[in-house]
C-alpha atoms as a PDB file:
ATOM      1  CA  UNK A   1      -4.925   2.601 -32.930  1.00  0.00           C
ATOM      2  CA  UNK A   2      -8.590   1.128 -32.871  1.00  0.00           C
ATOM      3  CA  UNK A   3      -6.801  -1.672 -30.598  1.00  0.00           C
ATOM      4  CA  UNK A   4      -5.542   0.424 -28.069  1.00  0.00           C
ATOM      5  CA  UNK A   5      -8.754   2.129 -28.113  1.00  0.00           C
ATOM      6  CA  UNK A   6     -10.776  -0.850 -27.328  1.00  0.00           C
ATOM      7  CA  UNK A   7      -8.913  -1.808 -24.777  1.00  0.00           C
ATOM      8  CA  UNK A   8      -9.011   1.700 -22.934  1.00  0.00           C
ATOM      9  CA  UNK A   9     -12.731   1.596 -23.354  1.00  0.00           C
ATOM     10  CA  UNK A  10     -12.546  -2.548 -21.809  1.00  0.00           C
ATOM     11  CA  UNK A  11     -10.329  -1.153 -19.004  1.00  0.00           C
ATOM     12  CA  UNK A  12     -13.312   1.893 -18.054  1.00  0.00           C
ATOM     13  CA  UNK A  13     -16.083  -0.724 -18.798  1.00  0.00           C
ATOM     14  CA  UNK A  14     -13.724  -3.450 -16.137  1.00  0.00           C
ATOM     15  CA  UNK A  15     -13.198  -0.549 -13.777  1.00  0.00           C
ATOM     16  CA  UNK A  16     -17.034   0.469 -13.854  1.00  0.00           C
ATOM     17  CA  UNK A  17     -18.250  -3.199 -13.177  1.00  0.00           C
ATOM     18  CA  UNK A  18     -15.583  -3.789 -10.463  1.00  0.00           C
ATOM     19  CA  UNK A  19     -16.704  -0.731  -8.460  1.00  0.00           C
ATOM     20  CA  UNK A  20     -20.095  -1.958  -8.379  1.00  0.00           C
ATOM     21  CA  UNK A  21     -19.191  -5.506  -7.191  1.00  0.00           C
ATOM     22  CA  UNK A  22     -17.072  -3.916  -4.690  1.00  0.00           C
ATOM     23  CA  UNK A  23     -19.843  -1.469  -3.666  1.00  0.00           C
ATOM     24  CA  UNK A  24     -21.854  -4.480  -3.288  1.00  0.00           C
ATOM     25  CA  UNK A  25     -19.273  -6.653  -1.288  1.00  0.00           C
ATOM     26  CA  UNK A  26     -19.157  -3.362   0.846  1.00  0.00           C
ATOM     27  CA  UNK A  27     -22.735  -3.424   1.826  1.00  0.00           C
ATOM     28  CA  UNK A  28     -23.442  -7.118   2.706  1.00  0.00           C
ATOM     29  CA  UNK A  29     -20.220  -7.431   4.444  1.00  0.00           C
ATOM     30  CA  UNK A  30     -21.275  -3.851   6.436  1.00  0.00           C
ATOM     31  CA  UNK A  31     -23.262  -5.044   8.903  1.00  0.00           C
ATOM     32  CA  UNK A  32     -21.203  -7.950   9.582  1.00  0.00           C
ATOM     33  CA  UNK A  33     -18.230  -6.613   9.996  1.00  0.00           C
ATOM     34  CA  UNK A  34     -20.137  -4.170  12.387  1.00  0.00           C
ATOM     35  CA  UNK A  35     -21.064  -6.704  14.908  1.00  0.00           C
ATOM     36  CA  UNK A  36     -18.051  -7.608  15.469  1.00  0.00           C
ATOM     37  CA  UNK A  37     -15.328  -5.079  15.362  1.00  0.00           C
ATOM     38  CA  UNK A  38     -16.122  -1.984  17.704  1.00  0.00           C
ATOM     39  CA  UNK A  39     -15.304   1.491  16.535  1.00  0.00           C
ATOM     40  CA  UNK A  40     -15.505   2.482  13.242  1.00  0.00           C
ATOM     41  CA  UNK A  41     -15.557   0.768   9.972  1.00  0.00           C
ATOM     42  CA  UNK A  42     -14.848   2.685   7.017  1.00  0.00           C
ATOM     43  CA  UNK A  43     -18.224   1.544   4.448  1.00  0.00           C
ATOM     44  CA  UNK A  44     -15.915   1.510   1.397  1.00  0.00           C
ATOM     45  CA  UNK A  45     -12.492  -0.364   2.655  1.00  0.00           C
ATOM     46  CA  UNK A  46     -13.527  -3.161   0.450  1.00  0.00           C
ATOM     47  CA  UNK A  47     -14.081  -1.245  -2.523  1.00  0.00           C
ATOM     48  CA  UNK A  48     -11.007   0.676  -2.464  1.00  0.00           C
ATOM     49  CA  UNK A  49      -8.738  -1.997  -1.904  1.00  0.00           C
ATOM     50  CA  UNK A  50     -10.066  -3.661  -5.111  1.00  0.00           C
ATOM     51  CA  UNK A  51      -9.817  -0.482  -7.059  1.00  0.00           C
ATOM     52  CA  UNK A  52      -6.166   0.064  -5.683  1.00  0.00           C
ATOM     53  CA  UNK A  53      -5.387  -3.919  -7.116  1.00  0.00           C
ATOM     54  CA  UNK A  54      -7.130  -2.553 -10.608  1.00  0.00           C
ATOM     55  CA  UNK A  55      -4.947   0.348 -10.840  1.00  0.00           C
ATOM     56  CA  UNK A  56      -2.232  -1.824  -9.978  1.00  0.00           C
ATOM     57  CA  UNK A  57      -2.443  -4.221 -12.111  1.00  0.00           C
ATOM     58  CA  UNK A  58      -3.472  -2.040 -15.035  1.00  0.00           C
ATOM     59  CA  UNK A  59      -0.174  -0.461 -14.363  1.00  0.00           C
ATOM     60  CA  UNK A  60       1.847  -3.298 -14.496  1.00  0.00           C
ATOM     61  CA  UNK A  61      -0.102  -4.501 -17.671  1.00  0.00           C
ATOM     62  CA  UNK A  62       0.913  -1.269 -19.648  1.00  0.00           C
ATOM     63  CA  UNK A  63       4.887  -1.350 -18.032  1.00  0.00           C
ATOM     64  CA  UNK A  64       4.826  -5.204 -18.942  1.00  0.00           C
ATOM     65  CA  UNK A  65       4.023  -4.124 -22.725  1.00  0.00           C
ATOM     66  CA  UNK A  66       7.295  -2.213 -23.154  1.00  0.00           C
ATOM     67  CA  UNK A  67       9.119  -4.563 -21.647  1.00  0.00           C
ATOM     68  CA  UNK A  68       7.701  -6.645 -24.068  1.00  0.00           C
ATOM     69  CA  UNK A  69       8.102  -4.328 -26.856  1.00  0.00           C
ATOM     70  CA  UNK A  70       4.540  -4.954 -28.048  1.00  0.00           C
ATOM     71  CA  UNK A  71       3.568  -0.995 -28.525  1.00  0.00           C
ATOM     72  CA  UNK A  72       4.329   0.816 -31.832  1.00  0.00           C
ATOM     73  CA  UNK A  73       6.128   4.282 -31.524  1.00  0.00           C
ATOM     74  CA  UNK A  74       3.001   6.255 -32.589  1.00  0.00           C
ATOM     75  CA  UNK A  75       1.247   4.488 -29.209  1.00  0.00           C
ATOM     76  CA  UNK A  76       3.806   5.678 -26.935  1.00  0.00           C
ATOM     77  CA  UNK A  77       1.981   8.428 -26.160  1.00  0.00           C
ATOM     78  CA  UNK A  78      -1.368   7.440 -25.254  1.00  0.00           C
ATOM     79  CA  UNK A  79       0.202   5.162 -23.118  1.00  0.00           C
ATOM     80  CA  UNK A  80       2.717   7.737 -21.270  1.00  0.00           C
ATOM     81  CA  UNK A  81      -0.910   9.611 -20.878  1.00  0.00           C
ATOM     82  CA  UNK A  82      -2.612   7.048 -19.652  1.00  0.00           C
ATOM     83  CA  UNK A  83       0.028   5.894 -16.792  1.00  0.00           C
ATOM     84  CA  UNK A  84       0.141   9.269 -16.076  1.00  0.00           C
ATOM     85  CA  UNK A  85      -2.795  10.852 -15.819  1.00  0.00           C
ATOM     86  CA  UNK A  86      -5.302   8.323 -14.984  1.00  0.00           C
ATOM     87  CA  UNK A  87      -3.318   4.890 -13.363  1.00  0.00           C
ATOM     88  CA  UNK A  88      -1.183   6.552 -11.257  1.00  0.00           C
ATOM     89  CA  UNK A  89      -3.130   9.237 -10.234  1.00  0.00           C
ATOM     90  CA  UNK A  90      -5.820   6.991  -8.897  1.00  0.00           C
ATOM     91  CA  UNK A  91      -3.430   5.071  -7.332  1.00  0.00           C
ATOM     92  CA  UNK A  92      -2.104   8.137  -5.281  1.00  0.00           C
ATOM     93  CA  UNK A  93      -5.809   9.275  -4.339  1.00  0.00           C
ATOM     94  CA  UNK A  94      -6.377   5.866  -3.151  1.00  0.00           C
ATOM     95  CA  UNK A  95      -3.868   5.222  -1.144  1.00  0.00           C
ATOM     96  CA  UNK A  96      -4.023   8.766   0.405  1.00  0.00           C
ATOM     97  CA  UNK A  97      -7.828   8.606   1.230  1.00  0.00           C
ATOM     98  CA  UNK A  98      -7.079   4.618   2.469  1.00  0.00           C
ATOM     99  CA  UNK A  99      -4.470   6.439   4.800  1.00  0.00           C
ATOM    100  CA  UNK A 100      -6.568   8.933   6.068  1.00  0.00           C
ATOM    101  CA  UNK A 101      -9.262   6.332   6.921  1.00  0.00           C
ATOM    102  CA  UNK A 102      -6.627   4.363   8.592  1.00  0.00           C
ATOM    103  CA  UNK A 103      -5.516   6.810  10.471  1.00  0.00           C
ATOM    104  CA  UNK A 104      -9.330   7.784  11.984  1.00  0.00           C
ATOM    105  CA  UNK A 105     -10.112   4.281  12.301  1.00  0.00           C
ATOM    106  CA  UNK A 106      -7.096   4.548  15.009  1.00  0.00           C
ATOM    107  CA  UNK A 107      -7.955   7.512  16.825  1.00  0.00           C
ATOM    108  CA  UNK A 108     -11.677   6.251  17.341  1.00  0.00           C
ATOM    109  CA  UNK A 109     -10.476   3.135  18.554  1.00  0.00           C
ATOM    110  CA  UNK A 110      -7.667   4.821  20.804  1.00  0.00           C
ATOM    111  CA  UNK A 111     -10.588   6.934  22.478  1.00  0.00           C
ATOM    112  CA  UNK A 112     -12.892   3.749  22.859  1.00  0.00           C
ATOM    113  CA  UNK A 113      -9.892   2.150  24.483  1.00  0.00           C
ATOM    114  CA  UNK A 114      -9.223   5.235  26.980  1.00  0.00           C
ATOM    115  CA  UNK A 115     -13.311   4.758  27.879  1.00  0.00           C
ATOM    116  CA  UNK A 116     -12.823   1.666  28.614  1.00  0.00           C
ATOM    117  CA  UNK A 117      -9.769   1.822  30.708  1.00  0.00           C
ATOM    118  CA  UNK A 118     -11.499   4.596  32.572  1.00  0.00           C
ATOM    119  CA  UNK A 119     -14.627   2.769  33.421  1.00  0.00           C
ATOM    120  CA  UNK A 120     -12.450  -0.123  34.766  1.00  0.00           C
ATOM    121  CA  UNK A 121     -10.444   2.269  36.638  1.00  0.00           C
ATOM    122  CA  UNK A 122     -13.646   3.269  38.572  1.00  0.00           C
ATOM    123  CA  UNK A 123     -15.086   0.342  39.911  1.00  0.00           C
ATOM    124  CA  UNK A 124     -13.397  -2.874  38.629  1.00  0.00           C
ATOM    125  CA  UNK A 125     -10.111  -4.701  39.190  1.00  0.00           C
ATOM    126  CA  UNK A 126      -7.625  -4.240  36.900  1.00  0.00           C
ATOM    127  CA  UNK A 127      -6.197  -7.552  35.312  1.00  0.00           C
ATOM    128  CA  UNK A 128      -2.835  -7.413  34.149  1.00  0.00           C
ATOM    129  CA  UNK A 129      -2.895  -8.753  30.416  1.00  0.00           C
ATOM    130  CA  UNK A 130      -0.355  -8.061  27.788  1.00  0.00           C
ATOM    131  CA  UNK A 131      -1.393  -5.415  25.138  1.00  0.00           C
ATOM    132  CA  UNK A 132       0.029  -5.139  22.019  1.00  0.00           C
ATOM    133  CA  UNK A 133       1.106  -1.877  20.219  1.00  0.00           C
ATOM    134  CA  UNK A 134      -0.456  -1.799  16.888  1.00  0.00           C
ATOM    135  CA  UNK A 135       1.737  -0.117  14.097  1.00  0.00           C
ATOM    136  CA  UNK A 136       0.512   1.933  12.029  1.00  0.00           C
ATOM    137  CA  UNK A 137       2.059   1.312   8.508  1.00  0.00           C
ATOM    138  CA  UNK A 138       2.079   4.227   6.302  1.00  0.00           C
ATOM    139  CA  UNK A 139       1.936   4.655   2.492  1.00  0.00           C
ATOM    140  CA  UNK A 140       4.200   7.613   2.019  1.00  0.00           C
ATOM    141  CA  UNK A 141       6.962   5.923   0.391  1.00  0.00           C
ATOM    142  CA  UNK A 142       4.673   4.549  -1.473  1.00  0.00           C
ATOM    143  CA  UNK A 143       2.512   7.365  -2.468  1.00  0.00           C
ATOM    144  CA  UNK A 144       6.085   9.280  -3.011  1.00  0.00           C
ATOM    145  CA  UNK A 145       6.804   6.623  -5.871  1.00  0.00           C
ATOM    146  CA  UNK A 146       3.652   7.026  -7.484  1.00  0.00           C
ATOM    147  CA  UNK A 147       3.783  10.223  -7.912  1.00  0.00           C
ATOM    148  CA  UNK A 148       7.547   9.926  -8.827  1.00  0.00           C
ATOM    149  CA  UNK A 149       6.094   7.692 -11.629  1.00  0.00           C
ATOM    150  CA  UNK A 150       3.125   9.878 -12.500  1.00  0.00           C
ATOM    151  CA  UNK A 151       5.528  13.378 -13.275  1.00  0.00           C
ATOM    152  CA  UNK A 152       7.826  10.913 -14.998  1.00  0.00           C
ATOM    153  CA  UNK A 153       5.571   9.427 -17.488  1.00  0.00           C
ATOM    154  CA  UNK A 154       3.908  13.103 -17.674  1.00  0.00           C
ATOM    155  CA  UNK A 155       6.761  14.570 -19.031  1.00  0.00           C
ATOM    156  CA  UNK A 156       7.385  11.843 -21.369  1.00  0.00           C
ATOM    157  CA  UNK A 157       4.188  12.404 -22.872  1.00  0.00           C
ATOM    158  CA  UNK A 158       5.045  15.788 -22.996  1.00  0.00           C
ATOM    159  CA  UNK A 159       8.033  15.332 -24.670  1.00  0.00           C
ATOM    160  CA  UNK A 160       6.234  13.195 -27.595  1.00  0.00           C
ATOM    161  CA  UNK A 161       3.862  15.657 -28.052  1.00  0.00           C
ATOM    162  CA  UNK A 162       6.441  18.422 -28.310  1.00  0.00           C
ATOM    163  CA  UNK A 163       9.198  17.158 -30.606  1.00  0.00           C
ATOM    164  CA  UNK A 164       6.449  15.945 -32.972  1.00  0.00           C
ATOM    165  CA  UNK A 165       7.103  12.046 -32.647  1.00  0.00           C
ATOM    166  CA  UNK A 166       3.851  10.859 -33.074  1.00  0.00           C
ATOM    167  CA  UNK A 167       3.133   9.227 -36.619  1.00  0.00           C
END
């Protein structure tokens, strides 16, 4: 129990001083990625995507250990709660709000793009040069099994707690 416990608190203290690294990443690579992309940069991409590999991985850590059979029956619950209400649901708001940015970072450069084509319309020569469509890739399959994951591991822990099978 005092194990499991430790390394809860080693995940939170791991999560805390990721965040800040990331948050620092974030603000030196800011300006540089600034110059040189037009349109708009999202300040936090960095940070989320390392967040999103924590989660991740923390994830697969905790599956990995019943695979593994390492966890005692009375620990089945903590760890059903912890997939479920803290992993996965990170994972889900992460990948949502890394949508949504995608999805403005698109639109502003769509409209810088129409600006563009107008001024050239107006007094320059068009050149004829290939463009290529950019995909946008979503996350909803993705997102879906997450959440799949999260209401499965939810009512697992609810079923432990309910038919008494903690020790």
């Amino acid at each position: 129990m005092q194990e499991l416990f430790l390394m809860f608190i080693n995940a939170f203290h791991f999560i805390i001083i990721s965040d800040l690294v990331a948050d620092k990443m974030d603000e030196m690579l800011r300006p540089v990625i600034a110059s040189c992309c037009v349109g708009y940069f999202h300040p936090s991409c960095l940070g989320s995507y390392i967040l999103y590999l924590i989660f991740l991985s923390m994830s697969d850590y905790l599956l990995l250990g019943f695979e593994l059979e390492l966890y005692s029956l009375y620990e089945y619950s903590y760890i059903y709660w912890f997939l479920s209400e803290f992993t996965y649901k990170w994972l889900i708001s992460l990948l949502e709000s890394g949508e949504s940015n995608v999805c403005s970072y698109f639109l502003n450069e769509h409209f810088y793009n129409f600006k563009l084509s107008v001024k050239m319309e107006k007094g320059q020569e068009k050149k004829k040069s290939r463009t290529k469509n950019k995909v946008l890739k979503s996350h909803k399959y993705e997102i879906q099994l997450y959440r799949c994951l999260q209401k499965l591991f939810e009512a697992y822990y609810k079923v432990f707690i309910n038919f008494n099978l903690i020790i």
